[in-house]
N, C-alpha and C. Protein backbone atom coordinates (compact mmCIF):
# COMPACT_ATOMS: atom_id res chain seq x y z
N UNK A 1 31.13 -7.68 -7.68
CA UNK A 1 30.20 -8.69 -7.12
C UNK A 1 30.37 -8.73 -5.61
N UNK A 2 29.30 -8.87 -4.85
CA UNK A 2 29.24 -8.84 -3.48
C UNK A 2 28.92 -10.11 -2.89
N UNK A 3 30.32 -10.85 -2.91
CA UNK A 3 30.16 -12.00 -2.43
C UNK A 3 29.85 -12.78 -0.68
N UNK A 4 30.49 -11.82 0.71
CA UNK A 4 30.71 -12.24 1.51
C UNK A 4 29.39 -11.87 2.15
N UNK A 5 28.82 -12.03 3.14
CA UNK A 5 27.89 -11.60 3.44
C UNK A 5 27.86 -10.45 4.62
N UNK A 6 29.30 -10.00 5.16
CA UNK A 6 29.40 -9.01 5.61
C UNK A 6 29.81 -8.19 4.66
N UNK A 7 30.04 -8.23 3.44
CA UNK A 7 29.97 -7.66 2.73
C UNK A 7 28.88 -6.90 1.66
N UNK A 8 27.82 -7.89 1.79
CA UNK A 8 26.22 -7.41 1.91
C UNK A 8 25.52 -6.96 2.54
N UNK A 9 26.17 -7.08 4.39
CA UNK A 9 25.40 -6.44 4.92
C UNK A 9 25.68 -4.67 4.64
N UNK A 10 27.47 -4.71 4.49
CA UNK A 10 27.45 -3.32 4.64
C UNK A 10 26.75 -2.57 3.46
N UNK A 11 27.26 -3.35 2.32
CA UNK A 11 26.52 -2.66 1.09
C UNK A 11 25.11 -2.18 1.45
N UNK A 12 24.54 -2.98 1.63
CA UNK A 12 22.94 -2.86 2.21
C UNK A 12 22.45 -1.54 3.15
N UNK A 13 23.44 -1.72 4.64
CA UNK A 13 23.33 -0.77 5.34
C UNK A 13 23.73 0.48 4.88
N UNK A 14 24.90 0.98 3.71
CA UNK A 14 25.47 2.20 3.31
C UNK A 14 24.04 2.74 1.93
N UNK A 15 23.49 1.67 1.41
CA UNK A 15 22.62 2.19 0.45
C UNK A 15 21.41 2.14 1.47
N UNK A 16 20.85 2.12 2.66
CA UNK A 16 20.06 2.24 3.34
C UNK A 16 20.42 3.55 3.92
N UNK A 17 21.21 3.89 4.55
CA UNK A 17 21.83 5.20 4.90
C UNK A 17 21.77 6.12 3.31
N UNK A 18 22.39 6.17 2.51
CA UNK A 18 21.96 6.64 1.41
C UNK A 18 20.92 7.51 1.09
N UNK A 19 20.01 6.27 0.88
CA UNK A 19 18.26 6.49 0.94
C UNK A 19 17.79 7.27 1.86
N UNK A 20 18.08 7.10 3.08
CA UNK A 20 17.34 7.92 4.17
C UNK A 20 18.18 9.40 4.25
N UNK A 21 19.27 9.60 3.96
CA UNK A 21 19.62 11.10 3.88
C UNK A 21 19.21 11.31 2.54
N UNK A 22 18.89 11.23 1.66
CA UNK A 22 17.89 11.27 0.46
C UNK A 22 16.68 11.91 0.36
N UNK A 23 15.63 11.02 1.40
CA UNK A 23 14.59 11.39 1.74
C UNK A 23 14.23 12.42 2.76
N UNK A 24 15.49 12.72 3.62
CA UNK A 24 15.08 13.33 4.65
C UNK A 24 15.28 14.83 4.08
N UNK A 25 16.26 15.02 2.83
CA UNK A 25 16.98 16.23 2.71
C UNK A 25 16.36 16.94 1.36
N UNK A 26 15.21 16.17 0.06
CA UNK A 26 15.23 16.22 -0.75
C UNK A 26 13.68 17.13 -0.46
N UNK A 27 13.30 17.92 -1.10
CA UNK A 27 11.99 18.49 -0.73
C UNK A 27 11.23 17.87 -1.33
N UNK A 28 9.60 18.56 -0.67
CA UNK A 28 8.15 17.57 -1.18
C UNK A 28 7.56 16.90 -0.10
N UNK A 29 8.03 17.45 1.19
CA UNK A 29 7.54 16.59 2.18
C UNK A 29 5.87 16.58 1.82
N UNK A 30 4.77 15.97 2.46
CA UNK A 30 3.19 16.04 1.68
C UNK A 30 2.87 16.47 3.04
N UNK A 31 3.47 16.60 4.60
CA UNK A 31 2.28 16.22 5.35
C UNK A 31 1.88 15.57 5.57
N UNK A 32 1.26 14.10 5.27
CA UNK A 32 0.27 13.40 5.30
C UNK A 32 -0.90 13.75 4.87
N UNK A 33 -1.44 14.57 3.88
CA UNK A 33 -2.33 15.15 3.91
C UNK A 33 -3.67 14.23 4.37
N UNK A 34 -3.27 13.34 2.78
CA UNK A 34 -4.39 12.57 2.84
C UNK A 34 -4.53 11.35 3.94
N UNK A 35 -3.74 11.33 4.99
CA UNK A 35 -4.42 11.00 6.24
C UNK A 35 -5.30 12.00 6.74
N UNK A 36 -5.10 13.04 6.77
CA UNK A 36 -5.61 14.35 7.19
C UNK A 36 -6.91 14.26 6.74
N UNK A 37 -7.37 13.64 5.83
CA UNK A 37 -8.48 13.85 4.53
C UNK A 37 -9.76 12.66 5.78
N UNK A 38 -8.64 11.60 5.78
CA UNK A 38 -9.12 10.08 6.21
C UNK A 38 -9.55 10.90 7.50
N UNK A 39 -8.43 10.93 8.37
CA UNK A 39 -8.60 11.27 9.87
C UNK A 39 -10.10 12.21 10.32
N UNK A 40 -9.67 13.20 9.41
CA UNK A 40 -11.08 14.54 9.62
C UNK A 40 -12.44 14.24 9.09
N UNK A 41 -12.75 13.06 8.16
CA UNK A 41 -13.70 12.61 7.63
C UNK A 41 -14.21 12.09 8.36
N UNK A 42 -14.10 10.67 9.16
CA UNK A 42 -14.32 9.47 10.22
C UNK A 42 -14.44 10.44 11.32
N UNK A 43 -13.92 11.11 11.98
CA UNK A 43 -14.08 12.12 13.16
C UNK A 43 -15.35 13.03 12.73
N UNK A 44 -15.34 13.77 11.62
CA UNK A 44 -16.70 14.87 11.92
C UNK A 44 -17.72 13.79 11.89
N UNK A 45 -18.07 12.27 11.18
CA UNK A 45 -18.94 11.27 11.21
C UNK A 45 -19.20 11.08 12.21
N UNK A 46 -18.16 10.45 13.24
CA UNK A 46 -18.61 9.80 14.42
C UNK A 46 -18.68 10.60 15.42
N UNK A 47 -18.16 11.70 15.71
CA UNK A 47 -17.90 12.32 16.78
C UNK A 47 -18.68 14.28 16.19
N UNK A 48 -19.16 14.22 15.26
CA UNK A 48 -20.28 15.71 14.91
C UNK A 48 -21.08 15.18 14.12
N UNK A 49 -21.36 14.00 14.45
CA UNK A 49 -23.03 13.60 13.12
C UNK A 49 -22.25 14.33 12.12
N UNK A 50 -21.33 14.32 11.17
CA UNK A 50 -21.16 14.73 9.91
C UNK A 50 -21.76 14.18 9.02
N UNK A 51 -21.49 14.47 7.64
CA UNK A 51 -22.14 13.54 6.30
C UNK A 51 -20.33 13.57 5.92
N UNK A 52 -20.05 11.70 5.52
CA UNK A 52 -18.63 11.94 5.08
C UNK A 52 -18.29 12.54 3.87
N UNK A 53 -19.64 13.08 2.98
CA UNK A 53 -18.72 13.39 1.79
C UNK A 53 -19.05 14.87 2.10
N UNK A 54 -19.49 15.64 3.19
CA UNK A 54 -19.11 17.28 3.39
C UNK A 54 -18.27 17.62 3.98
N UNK A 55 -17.64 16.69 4.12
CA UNK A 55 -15.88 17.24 4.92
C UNK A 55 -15.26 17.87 4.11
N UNK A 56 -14.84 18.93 4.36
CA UNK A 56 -13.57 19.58 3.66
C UNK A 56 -12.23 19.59 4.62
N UNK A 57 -10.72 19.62 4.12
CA UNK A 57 -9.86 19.72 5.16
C UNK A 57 -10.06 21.22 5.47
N UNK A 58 -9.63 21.99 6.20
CA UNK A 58 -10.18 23.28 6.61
C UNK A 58 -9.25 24.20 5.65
N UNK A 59 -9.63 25.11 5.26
CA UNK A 59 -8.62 26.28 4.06
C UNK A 59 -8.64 25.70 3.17
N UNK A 60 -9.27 24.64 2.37
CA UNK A 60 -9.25 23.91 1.44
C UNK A 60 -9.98 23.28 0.81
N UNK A 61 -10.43 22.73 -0.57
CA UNK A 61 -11.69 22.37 -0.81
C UNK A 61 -11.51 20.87 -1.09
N UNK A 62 -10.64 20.36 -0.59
CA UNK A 62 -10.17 18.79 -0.85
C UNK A 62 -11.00 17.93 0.69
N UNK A 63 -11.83 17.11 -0.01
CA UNK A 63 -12.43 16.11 1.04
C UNK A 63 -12.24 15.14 0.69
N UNK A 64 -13.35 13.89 1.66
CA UNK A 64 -13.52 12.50 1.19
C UNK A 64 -13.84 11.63 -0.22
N UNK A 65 -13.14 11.23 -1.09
CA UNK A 65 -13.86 11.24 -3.00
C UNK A 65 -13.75 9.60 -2.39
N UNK A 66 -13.55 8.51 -1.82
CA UNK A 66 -13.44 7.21 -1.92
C UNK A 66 -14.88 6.97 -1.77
N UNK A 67 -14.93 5.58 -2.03
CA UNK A 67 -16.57 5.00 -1.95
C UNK A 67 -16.93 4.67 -0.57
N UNK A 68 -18.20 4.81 0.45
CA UNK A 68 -18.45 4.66 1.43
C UNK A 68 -18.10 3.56 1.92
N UNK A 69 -17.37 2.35 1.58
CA UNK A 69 -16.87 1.77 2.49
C UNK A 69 -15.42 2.13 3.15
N UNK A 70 -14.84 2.68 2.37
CA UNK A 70 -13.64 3.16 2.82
C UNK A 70 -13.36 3.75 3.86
N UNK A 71 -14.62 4.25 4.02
CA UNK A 71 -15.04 5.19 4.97
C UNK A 71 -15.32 4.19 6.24
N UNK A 72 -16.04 3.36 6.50
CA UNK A 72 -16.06 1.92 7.06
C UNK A 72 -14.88 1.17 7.73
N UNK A 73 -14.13 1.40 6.48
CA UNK A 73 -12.69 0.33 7.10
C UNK A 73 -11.72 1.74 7.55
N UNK A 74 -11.67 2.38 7.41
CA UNK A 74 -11.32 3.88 8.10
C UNK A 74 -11.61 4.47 9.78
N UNK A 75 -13.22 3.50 10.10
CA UNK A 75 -13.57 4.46 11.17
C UNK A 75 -12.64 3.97 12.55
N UNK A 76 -11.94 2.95 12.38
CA UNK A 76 -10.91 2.90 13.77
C UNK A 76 -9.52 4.16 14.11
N UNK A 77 -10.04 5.06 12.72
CA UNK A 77 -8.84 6.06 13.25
C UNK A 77 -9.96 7.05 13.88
N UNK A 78 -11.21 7.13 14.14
CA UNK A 78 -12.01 8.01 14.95
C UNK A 78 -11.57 7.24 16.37
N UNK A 79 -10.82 6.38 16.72
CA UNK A 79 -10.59 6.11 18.42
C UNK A 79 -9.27 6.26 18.75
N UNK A 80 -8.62 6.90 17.62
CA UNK A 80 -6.71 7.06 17.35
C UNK A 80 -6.58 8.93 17.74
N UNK A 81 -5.18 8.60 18.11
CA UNK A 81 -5.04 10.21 18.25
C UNK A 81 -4.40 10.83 16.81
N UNK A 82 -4.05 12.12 16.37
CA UNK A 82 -3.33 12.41 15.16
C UNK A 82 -1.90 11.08 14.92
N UNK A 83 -1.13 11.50 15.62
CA UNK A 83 -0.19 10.75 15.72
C UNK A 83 0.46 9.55 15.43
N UNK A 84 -0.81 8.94 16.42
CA UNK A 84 -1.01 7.61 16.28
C UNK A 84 -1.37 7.32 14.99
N UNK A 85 -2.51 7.84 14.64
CA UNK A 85 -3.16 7.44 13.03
C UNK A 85 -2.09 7.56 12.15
N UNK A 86 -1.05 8.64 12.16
CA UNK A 86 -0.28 8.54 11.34
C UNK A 86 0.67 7.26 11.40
N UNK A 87 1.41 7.25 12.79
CA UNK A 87 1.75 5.91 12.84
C UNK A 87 1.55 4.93 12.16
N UNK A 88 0.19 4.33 11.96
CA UNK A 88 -0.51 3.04 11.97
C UNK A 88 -0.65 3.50 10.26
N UNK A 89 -0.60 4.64 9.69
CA UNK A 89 -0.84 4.47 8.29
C UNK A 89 1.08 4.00 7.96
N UNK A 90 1.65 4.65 8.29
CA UNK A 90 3.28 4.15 8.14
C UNK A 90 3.41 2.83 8.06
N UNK A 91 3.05 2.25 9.39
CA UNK A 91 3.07 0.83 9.89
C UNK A 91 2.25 0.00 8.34
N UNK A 92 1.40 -0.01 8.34
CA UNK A 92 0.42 -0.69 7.16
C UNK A 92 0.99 -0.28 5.45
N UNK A 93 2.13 0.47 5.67
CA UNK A 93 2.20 0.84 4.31
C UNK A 93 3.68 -0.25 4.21
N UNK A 94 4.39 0.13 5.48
CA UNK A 94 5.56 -1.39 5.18
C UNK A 94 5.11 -2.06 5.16
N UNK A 95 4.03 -2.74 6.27
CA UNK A 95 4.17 -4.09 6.00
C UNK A 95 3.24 -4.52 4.29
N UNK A 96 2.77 -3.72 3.74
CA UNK A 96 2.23 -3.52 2.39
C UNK A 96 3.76 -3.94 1.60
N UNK A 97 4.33 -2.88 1.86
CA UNK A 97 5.71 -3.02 0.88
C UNK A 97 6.54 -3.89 1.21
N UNK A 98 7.08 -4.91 2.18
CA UNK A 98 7.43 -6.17 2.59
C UNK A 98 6.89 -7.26 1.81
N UNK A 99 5.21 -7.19 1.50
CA UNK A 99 4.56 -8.00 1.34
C UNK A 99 4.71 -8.04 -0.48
N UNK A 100 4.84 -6.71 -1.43
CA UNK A 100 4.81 -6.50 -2.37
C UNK A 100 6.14 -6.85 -2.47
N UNK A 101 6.98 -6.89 -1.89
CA UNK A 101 8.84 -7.28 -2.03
C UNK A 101 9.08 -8.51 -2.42
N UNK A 102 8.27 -9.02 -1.16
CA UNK A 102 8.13 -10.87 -1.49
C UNK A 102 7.81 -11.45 -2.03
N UNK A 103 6.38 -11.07 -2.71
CA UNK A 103 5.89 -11.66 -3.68
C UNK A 103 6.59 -11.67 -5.72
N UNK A 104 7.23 -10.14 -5.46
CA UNK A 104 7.79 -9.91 -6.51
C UNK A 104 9.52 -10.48 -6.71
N UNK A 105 9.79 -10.12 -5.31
CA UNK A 105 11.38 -9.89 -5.60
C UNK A 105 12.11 -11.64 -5.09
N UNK A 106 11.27 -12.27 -4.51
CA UNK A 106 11.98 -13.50 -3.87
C UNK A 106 11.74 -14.36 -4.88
N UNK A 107 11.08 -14.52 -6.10
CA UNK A 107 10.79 -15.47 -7.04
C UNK A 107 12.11 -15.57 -7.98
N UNK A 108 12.46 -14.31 -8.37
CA UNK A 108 13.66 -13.91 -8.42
C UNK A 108 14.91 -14.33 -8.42
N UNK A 109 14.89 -13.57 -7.09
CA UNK A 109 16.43 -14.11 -6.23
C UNK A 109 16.26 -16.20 -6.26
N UNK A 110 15.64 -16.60 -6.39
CA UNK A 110 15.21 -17.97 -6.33
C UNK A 110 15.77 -18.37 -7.98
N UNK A 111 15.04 -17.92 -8.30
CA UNK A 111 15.55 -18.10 -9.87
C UNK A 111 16.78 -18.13 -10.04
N UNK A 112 17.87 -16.89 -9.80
CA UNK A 112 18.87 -16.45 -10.46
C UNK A 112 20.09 -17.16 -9.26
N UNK A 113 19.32 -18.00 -8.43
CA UNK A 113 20.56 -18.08 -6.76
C UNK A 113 20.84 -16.73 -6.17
N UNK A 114 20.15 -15.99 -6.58
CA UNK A 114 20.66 -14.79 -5.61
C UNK A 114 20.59 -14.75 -4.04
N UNK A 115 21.42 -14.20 -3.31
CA UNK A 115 21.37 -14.23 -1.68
C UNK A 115 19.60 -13.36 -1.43
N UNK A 116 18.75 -13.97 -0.81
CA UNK A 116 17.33 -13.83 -0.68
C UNK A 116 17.34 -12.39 0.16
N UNK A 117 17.86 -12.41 1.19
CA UNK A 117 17.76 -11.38 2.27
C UNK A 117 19.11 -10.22 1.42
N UNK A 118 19.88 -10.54 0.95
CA UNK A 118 20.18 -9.00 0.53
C UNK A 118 19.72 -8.36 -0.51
N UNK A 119 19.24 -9.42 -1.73
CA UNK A 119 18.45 -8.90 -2.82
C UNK A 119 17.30 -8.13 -2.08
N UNK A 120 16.27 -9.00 -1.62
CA UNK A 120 15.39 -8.53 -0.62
C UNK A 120 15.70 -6.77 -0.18
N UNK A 121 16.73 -6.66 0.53
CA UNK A 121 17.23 -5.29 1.24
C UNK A 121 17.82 -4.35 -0.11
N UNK A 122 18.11 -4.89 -0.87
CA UNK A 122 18.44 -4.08 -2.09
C UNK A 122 17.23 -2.98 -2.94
N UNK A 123 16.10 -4.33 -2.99
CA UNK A 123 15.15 -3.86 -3.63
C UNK A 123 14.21 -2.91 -2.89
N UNK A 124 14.64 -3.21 -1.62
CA UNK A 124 13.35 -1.93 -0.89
C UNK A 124 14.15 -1.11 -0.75
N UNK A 125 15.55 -0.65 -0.30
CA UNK A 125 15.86 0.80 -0.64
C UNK A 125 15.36 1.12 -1.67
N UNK A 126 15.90 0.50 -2.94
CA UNK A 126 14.91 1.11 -4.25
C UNK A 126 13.56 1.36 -4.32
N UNK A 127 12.91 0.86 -3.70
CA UNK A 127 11.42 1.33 -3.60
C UNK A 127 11.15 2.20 -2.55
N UNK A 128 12.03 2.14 -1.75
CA UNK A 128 11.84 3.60 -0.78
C UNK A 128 12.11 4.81 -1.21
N UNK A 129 13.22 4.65 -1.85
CA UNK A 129 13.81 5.57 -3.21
C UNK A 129 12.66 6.06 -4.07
N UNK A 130 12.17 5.55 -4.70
CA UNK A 130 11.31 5.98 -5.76
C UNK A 130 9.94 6.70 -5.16
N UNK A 131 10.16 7.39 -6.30
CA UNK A 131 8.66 8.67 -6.20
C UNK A 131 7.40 8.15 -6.04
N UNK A 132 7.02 7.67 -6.47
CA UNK A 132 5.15 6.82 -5.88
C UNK A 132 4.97 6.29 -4.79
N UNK A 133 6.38 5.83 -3.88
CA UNK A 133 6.39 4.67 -3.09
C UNK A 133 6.69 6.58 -2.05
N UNK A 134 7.74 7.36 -1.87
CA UNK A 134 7.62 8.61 -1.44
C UNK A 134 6.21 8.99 -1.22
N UNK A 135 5.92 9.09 -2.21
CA UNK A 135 5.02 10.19 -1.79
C UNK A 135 3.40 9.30 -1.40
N UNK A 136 3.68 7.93 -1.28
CA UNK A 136 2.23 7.17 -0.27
C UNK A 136 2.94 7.58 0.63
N UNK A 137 4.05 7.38 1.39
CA UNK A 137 4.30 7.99 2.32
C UNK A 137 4.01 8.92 2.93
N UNK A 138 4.24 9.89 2.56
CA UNK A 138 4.15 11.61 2.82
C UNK A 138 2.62 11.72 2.67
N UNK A 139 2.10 11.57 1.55
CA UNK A 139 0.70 12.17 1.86
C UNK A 139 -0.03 10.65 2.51
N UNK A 140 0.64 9.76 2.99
CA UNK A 140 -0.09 8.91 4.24
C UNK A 140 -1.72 8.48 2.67
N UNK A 141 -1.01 8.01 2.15
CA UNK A 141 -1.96 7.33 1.12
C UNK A 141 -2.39 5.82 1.18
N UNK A 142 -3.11 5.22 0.54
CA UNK A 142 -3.19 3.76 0.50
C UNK A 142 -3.07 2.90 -0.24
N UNK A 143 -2.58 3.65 -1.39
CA UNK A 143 -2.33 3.03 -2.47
C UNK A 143 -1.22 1.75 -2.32
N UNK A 144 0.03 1.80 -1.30
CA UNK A 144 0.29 0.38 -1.75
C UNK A 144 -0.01 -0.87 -0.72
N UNK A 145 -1.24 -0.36 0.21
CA UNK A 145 -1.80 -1.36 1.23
C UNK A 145 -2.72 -2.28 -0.42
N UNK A 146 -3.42 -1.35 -1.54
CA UNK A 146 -4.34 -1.72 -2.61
C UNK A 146 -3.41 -2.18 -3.32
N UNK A 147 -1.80 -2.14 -3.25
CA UNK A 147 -1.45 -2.57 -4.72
C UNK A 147 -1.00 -4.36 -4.10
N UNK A 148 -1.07 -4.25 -2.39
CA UNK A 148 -0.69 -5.55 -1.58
C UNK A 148 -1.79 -6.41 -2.22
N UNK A 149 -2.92 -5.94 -1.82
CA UNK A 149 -4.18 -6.17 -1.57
C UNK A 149 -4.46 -7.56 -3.23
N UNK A 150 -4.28 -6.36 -4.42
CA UNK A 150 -4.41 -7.31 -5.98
C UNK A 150 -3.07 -7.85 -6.31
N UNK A 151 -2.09 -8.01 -5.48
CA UNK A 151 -1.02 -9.09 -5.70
C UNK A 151 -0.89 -9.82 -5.02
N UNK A 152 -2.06 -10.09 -3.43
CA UNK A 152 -2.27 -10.99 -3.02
C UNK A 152 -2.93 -12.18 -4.06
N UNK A 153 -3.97 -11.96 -4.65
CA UNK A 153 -4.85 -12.70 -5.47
C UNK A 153 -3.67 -13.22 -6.69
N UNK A 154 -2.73 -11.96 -7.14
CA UNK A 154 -1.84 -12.94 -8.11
C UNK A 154 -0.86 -13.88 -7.66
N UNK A 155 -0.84 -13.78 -6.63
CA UNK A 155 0.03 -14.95 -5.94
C UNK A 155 -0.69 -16.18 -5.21
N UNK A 156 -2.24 -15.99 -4.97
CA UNK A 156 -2.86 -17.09 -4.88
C UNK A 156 -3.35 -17.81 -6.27
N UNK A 157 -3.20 -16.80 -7.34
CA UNK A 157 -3.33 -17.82 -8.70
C UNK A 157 -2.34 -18.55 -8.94
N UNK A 158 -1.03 -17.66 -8.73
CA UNK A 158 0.23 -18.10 -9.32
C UNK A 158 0.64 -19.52 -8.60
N UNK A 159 0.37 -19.62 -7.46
CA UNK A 159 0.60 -20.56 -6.51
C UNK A 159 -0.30 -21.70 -6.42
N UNK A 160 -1.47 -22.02 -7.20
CA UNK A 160 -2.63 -22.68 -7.26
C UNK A 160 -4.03 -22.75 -6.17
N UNK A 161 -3.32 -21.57 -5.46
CA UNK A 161 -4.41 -21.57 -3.79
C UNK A 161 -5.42 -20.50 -4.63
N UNK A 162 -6.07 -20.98 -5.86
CA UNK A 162 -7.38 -20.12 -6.64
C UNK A 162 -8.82 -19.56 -6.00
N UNK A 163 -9.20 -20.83 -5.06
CA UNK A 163 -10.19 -20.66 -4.32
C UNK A 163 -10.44 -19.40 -3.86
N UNK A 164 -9.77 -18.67 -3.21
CA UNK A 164 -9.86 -17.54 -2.89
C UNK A 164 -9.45 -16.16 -3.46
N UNK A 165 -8.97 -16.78 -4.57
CA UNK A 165 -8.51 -15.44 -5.21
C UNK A 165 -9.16 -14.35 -6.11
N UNK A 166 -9.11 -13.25 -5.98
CA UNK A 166 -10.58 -12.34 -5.86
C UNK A 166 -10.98 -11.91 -4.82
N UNK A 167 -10.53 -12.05 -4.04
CA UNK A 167 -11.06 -11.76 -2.39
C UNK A 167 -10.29 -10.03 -2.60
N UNK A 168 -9.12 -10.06 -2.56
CA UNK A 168 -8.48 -8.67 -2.46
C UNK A 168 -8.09 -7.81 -3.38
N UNK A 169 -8.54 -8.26 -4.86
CA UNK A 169 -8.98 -7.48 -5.84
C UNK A 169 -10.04 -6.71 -5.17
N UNK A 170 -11.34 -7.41 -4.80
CA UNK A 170 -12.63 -6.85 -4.85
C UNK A 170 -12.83 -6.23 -4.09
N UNK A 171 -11.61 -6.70 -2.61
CA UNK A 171 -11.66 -5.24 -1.24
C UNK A 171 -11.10 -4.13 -1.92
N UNK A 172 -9.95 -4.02 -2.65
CA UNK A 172 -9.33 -2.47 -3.43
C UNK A 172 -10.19 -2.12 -4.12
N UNK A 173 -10.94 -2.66 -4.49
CA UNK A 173 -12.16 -2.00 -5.56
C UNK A 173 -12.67 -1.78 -4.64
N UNK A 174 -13.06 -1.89 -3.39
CA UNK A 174 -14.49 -1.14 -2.90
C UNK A 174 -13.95 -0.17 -1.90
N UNK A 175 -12.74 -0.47 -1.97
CA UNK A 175 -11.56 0.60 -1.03
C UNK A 175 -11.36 2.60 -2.10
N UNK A 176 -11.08 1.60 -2.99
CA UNK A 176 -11.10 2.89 -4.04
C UNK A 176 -11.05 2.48 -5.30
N UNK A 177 -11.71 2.83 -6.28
CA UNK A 177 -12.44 2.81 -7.45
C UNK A 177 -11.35 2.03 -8.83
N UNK A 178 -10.09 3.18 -8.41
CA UNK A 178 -8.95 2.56 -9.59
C UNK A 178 -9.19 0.65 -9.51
N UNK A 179 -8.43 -0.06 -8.58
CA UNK A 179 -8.15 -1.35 -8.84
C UNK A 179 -8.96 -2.26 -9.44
N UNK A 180 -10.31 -1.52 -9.57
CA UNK A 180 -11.63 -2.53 -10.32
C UNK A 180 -10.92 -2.70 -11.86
N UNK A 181 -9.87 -1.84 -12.43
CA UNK A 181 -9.42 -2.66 -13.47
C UNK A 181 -9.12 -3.80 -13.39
N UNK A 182 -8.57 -4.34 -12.72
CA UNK A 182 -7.91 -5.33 -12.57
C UNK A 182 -9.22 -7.01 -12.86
N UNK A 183 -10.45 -6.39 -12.13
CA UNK A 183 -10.84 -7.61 -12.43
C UNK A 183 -11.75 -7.55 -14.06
N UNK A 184 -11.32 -7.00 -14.42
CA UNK A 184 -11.19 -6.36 -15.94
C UNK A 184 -9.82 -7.59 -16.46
N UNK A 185 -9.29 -7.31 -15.98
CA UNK A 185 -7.91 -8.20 -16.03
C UNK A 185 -8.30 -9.02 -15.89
N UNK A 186 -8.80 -9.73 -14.82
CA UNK A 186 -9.25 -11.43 -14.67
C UNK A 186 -10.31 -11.50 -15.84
N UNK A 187 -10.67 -11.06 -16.07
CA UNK A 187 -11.57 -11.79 -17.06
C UNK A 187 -11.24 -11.44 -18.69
N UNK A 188 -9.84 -10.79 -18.65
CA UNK A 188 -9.53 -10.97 -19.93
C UNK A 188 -8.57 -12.72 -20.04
N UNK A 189 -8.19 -12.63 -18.84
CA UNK A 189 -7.03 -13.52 -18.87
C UNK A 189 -8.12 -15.12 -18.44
N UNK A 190 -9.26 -14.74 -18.69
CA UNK A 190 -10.57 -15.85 -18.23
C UNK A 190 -10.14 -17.02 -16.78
N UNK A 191 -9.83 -15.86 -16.09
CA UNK A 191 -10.22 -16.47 -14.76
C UNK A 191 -11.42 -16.01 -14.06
N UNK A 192 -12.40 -16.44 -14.59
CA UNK A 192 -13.80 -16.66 -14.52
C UNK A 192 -13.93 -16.38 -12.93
N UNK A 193 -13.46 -17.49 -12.39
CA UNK A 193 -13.72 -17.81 -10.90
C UNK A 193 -13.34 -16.56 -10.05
N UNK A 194 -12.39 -16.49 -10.33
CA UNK A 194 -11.30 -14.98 -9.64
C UNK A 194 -11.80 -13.55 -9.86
N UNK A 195 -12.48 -13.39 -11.44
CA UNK A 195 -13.10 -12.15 -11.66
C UNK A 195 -14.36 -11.90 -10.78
N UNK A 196 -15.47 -13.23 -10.44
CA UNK A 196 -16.62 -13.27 -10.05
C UNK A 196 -16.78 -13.23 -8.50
N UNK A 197 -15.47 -13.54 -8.21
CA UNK A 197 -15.07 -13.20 -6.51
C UNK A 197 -14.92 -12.19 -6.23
N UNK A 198 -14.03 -11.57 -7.30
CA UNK A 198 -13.71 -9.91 -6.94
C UNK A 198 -15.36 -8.74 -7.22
N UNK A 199 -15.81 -9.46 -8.36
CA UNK A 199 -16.96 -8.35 -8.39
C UNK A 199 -17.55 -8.62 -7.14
N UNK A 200 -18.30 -9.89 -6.74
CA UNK A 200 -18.81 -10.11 -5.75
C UNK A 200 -18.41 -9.66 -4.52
N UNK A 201 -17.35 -9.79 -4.08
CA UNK A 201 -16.59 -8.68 -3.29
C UNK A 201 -16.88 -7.29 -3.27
N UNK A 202 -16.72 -6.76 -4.40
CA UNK A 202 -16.54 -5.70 -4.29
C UNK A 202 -18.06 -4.97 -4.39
């Protein structure tokens, strides 16, 4: 048991060190591709009159498959350099996974008395660790800005702030196609209000 709290920190910091010689050493890097996908799509649009769904990445027959708004909430990386865009997909994917930490992991630590901030630091090495949460990384994906996005809404149900909930179901649905289960979900679980926000949304 890790009682002291310099004793959590180190635990924390040695399984953080851990993790990152882990990731740095283990193969599968992606590239980013699918920033690559995002980046080259929004650029031949704005900057070669393209059509976004005839982009191909170049040597390859992989293009744009999301629904045209995506394409929409995308076009601020046509004023970004490579780099940068990658940056800013990094940036948006922690604070995604911060946001998915808290909502999941602090209810938790609350529950059980656990110390908040090292459980907290425990659980995101582990999710940095793991393969789905890897590889949004690497191929610079969006999947867990969308998985932020429909656990915002379960934490405005869970919390009674309903009014608005459905709002970010119905942006991941119009972001990309998968999360429209979900308001499939609201309306099994007959939150009427929440399902009709998200379609409407979306």
């Amino acid at each position: 048991m890790v009682k002291t709290p310099r004793a959590r920190l180190l635990c924390v910091v040695a399984l953080a060190t851990a993790v990152g010689l882990f990731i740095a050493l283990i193969p599968g890097h992606r590239g980013w591709f699918d920033v690559l996908v995002y980046y080259g799509t929004v650029n031949g649009w704005v900057h070669e009159g393209g059509r976004v769904y005839d982009y191909l990445v170049p040597g390859t027959h992989y293009g744009f498959t999301y629904p045209p708004f995506a394409a929409v909430v995308m076009l601020p990386m046509s004023m970004l350099g490579w780099h940068t865009a990658i940056a800013v997909n990094v940036a948006l994917t922690a604070v995604a996974c911060a946001l998915v930490l808290y909502w999941l992991v602090d209810p938790i630590a609350r529950e059980h008395g656990w110390p908040r901030l090292f459980t907290f630091g425990v659980a995101a090495c582990l999710l940095a660790a793991s393969q789905p949460a890897r590889d949004t990384v690497s191929f610079g994906q969006v999947n867990l800005v969308l998985v932020a996005l429909v656990l915002a809404d379960a934490w405005l149900l869970a919390s009674g702030r309903s009014r608005w909930a459905g709002i970010g179901t119905g942006l991941a649905a119009a972001i990309k196609l998968t999360p429209a289960i979900f308001i499939v979900y609201l309306l099994l679980a007959r939150r009427w209000r929440a399902a009709a926000v998200a379609s409407a949304t979306a």
